[in-house]
C-alpha atoms as a PDB file:
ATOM      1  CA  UNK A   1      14.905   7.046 -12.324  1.00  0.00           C
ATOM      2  CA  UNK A   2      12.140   8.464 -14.375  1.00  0.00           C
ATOM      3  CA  UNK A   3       8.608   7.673 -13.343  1.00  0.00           C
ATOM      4  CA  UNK A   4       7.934   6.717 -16.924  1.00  0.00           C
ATOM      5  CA  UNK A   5      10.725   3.462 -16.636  1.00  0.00           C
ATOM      6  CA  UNK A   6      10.009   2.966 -13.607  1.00  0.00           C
ATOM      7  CA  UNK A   7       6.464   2.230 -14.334  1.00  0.00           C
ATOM      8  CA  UNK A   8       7.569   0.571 -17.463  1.00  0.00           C
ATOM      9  CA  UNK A   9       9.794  -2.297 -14.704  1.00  0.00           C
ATOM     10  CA  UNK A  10       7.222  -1.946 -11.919  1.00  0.00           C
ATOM     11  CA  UNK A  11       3.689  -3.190 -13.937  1.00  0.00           C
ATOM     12  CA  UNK A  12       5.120  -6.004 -15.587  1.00  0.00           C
ATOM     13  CA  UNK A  13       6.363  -7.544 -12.267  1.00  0.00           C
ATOM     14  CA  UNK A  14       3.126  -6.826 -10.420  1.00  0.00           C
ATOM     15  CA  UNK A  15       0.881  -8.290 -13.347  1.00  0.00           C
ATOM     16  CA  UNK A  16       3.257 -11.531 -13.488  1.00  0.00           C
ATOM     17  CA  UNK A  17       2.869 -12.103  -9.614  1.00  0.00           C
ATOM     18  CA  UNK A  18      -0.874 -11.732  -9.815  1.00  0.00           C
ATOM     19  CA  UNK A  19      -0.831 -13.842 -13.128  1.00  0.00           C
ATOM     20  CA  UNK A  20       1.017 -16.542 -10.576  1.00  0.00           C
ATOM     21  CA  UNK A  21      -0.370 -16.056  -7.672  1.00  0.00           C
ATOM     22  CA  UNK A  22      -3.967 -16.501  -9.470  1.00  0.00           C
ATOM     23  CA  UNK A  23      -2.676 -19.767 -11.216  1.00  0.00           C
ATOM     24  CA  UNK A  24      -1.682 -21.103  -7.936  1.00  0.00           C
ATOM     25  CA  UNK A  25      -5.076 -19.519  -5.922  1.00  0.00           C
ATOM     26  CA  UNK A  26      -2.265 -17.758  -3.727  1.00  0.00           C
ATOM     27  CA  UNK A  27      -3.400 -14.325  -4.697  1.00  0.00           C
ATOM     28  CA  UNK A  28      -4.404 -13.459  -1.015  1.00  0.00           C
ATOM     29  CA  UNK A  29      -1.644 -14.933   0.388  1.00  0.00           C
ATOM     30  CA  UNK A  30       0.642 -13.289  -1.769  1.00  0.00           C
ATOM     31  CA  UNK A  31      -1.177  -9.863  -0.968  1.00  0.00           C
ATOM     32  CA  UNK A  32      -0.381 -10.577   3.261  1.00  0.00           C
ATOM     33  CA  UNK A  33       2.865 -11.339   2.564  1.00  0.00           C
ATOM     34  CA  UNK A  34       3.390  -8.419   0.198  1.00  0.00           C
ATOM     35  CA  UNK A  35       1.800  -5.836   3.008  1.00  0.00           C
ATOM     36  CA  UNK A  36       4.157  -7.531   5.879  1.00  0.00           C
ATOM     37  CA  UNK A  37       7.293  -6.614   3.423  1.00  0.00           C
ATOM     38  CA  UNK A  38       6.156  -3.616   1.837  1.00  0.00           C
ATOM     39  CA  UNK A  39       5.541  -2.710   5.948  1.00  0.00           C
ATOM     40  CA  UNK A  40       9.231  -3.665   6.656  1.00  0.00           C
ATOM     41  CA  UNK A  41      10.666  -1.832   3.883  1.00  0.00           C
ATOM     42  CA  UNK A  42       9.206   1.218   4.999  1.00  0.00           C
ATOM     43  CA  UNK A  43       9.841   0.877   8.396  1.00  0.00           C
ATOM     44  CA  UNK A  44      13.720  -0.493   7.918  1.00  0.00           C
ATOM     45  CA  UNK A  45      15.892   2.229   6.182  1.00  0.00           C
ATOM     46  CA  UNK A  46      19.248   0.120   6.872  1.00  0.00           C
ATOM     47  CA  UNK A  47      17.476  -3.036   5.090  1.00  0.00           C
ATOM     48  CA  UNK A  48      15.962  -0.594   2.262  1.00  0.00           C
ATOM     49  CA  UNK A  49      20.001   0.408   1.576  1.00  0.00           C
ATOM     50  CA  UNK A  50      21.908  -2.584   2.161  1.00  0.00           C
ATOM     51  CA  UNK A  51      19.337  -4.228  -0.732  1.00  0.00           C
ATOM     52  CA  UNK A  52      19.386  -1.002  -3.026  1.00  0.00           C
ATOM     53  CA  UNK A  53      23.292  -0.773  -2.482  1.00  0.00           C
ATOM     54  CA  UNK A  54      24.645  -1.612  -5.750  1.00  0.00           C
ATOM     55  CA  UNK A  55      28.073  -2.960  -3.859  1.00  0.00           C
ATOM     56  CA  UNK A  56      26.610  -5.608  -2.579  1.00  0.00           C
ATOM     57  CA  UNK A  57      26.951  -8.935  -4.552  1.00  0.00           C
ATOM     58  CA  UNK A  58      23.036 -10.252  -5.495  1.00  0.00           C
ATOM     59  CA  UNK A  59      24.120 -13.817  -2.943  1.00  0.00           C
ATOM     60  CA  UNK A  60      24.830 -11.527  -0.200  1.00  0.00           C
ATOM     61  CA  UNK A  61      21.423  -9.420  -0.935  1.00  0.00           C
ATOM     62  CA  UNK A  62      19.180 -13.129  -1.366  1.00  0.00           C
ATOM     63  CA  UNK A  63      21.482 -14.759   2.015  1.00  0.00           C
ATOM     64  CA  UNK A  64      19.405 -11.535   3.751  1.00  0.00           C
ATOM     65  CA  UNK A  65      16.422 -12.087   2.556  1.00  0.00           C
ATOM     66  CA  UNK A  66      16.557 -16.001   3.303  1.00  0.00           C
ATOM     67  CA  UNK A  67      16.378 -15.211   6.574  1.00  0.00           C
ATOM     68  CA  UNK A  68      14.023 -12.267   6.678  1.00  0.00           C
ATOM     69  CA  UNK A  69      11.741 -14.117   4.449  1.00  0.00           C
ATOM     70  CA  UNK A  70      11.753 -17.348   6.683  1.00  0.00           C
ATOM     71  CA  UNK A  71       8.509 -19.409   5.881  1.00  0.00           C
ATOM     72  CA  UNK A  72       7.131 -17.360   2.820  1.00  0.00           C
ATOM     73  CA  UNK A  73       5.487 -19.271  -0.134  1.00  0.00           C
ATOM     74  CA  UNK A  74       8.146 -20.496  -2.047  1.00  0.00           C
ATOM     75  CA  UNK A  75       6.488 -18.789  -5.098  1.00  0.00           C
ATOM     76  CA  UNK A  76       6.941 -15.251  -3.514  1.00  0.00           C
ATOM     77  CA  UNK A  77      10.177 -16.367  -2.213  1.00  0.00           C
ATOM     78  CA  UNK A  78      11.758 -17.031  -5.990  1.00  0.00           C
ATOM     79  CA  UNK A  79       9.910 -14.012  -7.190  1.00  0.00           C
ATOM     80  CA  UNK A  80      12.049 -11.841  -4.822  1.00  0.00           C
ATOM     81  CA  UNK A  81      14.986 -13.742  -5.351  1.00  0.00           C
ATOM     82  CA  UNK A  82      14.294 -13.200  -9.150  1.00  0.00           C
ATOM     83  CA  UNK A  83      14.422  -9.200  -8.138  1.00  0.00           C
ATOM     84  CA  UNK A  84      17.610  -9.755  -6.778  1.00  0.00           C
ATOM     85  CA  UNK A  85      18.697 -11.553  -9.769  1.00  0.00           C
ATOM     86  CA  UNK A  86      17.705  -8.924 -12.367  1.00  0.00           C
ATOM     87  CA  UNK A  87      18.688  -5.946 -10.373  1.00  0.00           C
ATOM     88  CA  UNK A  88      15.458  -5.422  -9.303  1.00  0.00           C
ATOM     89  CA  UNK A  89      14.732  -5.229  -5.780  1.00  0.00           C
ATOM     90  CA  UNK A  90      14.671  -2.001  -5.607  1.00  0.00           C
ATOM     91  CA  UNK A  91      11.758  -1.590  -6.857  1.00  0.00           C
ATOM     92  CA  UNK A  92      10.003  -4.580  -4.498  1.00  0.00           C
ATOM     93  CA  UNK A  93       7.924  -1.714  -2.901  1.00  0.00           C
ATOM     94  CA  UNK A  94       6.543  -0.145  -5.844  1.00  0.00           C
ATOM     95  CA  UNK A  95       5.851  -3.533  -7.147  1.00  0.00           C
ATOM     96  CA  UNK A  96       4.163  -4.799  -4.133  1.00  0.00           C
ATOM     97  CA  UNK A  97       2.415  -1.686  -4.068  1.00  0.00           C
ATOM     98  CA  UNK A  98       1.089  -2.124  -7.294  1.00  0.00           C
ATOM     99  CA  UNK A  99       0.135  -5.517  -6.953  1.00  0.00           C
ATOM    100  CA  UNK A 100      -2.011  -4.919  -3.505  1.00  0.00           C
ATOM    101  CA  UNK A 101      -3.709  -2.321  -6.166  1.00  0.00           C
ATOM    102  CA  UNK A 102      -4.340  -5.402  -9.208  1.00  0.00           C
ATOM    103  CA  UNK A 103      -5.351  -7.667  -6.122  1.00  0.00           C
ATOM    104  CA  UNK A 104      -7.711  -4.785  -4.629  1.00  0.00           C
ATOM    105  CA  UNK A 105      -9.297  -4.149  -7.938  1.00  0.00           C
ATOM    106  CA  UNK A 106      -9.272  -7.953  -8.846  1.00  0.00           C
ATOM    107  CA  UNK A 107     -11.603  -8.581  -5.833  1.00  0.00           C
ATOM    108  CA  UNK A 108     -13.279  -4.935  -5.520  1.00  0.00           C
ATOM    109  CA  UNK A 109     -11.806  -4.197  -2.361  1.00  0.00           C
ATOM    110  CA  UNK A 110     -11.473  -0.148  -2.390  1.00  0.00           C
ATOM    111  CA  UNK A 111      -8.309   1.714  -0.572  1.00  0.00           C
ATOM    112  CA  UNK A 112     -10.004   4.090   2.028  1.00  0.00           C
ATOM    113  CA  UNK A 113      -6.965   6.645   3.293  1.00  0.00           C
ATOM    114  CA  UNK A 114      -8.232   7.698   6.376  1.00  0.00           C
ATOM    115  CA  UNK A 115      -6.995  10.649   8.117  1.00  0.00           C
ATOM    116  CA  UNK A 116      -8.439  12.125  11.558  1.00  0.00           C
ATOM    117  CA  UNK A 117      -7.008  14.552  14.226  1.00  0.00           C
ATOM    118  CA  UNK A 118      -6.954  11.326  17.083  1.00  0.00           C
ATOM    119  CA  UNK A 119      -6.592   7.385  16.390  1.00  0.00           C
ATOM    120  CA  UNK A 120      -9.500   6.032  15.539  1.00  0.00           C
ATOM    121  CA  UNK A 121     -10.948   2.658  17.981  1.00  0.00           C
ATOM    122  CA  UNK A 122     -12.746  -0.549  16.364  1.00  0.00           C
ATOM    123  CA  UNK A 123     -15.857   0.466  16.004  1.00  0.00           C
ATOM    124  CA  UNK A 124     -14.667   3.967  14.507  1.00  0.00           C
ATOM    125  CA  UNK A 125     -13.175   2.307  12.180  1.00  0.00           C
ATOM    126  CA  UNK A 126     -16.437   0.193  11.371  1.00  0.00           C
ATOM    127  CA  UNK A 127     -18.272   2.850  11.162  1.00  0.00           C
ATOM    128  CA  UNK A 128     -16.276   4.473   8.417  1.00  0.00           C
ATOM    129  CA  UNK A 129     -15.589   1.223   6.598  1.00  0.00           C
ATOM    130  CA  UNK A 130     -19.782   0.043   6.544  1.00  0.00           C
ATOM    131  CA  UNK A 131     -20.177   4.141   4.957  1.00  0.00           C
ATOM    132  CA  UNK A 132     -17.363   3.220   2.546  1.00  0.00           C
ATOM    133  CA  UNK A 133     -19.089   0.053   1.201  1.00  0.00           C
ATOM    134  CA  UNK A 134     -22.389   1.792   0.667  1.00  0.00           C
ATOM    135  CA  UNK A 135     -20.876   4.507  -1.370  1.00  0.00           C
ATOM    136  CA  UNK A 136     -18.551   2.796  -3.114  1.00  0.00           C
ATOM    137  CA  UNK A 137     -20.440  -1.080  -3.529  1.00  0.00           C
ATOM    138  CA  UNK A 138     -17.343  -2.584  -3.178  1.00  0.00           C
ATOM    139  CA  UNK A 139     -17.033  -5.957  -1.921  1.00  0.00           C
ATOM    140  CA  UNK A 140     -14.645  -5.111   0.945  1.00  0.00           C
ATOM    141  CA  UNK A 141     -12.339  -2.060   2.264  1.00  0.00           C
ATOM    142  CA  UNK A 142      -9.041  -1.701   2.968  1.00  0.00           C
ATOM    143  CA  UNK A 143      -8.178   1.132   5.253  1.00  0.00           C
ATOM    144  CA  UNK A 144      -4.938   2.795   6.208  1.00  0.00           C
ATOM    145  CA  UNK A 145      -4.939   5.778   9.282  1.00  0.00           C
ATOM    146  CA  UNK A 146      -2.854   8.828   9.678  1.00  0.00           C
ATOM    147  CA  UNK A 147      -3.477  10.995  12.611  1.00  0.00           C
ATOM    148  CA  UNK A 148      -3.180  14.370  12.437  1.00  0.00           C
ATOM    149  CA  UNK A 149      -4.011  16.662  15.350  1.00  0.00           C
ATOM    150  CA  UNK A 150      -4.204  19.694  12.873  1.00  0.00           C
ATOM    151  CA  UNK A 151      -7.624  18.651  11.716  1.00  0.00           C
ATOM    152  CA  UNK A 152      -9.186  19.567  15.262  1.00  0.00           C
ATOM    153  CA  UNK A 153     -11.871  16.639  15.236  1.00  0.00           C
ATOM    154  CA  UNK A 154     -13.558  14.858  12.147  1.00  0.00           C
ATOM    155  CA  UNK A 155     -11.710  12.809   9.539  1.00  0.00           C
ATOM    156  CA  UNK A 156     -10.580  13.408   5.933  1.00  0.00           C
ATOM    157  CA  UNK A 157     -11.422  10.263   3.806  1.00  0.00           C
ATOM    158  CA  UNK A 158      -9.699   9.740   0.364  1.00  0.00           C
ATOM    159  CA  UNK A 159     -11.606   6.676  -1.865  1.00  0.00           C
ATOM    160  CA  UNK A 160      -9.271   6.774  -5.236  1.00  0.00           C
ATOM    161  CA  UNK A 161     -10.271  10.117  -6.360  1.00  0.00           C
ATOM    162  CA  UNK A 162     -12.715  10.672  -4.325  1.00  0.00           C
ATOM    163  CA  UNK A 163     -12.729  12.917  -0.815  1.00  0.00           C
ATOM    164  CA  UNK A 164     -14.909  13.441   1.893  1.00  0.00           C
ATOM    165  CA  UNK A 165     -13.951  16.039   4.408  1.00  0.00           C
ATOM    166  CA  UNK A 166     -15.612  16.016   7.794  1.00  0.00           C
ATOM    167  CA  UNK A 167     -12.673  17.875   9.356  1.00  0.00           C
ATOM    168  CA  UNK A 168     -13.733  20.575  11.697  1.00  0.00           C
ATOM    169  CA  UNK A 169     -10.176  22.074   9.695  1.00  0.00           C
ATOM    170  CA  UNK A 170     -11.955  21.611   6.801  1.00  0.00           C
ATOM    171  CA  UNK A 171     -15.420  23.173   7.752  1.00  0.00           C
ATOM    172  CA  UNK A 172     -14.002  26.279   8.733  1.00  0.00           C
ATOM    173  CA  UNK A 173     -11.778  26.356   5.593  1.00  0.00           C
ATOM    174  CA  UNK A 174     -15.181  26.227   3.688  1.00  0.00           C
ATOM    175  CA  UNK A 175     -16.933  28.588   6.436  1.00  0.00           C
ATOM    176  CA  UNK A 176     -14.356  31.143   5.493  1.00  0.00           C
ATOM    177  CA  UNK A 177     -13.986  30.919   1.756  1.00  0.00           C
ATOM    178  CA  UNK A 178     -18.283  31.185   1.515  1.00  0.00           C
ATOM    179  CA  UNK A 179     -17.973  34.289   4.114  1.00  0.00           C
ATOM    180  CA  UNK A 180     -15.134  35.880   1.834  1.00  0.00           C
ATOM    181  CA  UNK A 181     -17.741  35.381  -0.945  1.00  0.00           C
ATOM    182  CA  UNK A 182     -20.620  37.160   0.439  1.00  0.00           C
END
């Protein structure tokens, strides 16, 4: 499917779920329960294509997610069944991915991508998070980790369009394009 249609389902979902979840002050709740599923659909390829499996009848798809869902709000609960109903849910991770972005920007809370050559501990992560909020102003940061071991030490930090490259990779990247200069 086209990114253009896909866009076209994806938004109005997201902005009707934030609409709700605003109405009902659930917005933050929504937004946990959004990263736990959005987390599960990434992580669970048989549950991604029993759901995006066009042979399976929308009860059998919403019996599933009953159970999977468990004790969600009942709000987020009909709003997936909904996606089931419509023929929909396949698109439950681009639209919970776009609502975590109307919820972030909603409450200024700024998506830090964070990628270093070793896992980062607690007060790593601090660190970067306290730097983010002073350049940025925002309220509050959100920060998801990669690791990758190519980057020899430093981190790689991605803020929207934004990066800042403290790689050692990316040093001697720079290090060798200003020697190739001179």
């Amino acid at each position: 499917m086209s990114g253009r249609v896909s866009s076209q389902v994806i938004e109005p979902y997201a902005e009707a779920l934030l609409s709700l979840g605003k109405e009902k002050n659930l917005t933050v709740e929504f937004s946990e329960d959004l990263r736990t599923l959005e987390s599960l659909w990434e992580n669970s390829p048989e549950l991604r294509s029993f759901l995006e499996n066009p042979l399976i009848k929308a009860e059998g798809k919403k019996a599933v997610l009953q159970k999977i869902l468990g004790d969600t709000n009942v709000y987020l609960k009909n709003f997936i069944m909904l996606l089931v109903d419509r023929g929909r849910i396949m698109f439950l991770d681009k639209i919970a991915e776009k609502y975590l972005e109307l919820f972030r920007k909603l409450n200024n809370i700024v998506l830090a991508e964070v990628t270093s050559a070793t896992s980062l501990n607690e007060a790593q992560l601090q660190a970067v998070k306290d730097k983010i909020t002073s350049l940025t102003g925002a309220t509050a940061v959100e920060v998801k980790t990669t690791v990758d071991p190519d980057l020899i030490g430093g981190v790689i930090i991605r803020v929207g369009s934004q990066v800042f490259d403290t790689s050692i990779k990316g040093q001697l990247r720079r290090l060798a394009l200003s020697l190739s200069k001179g």
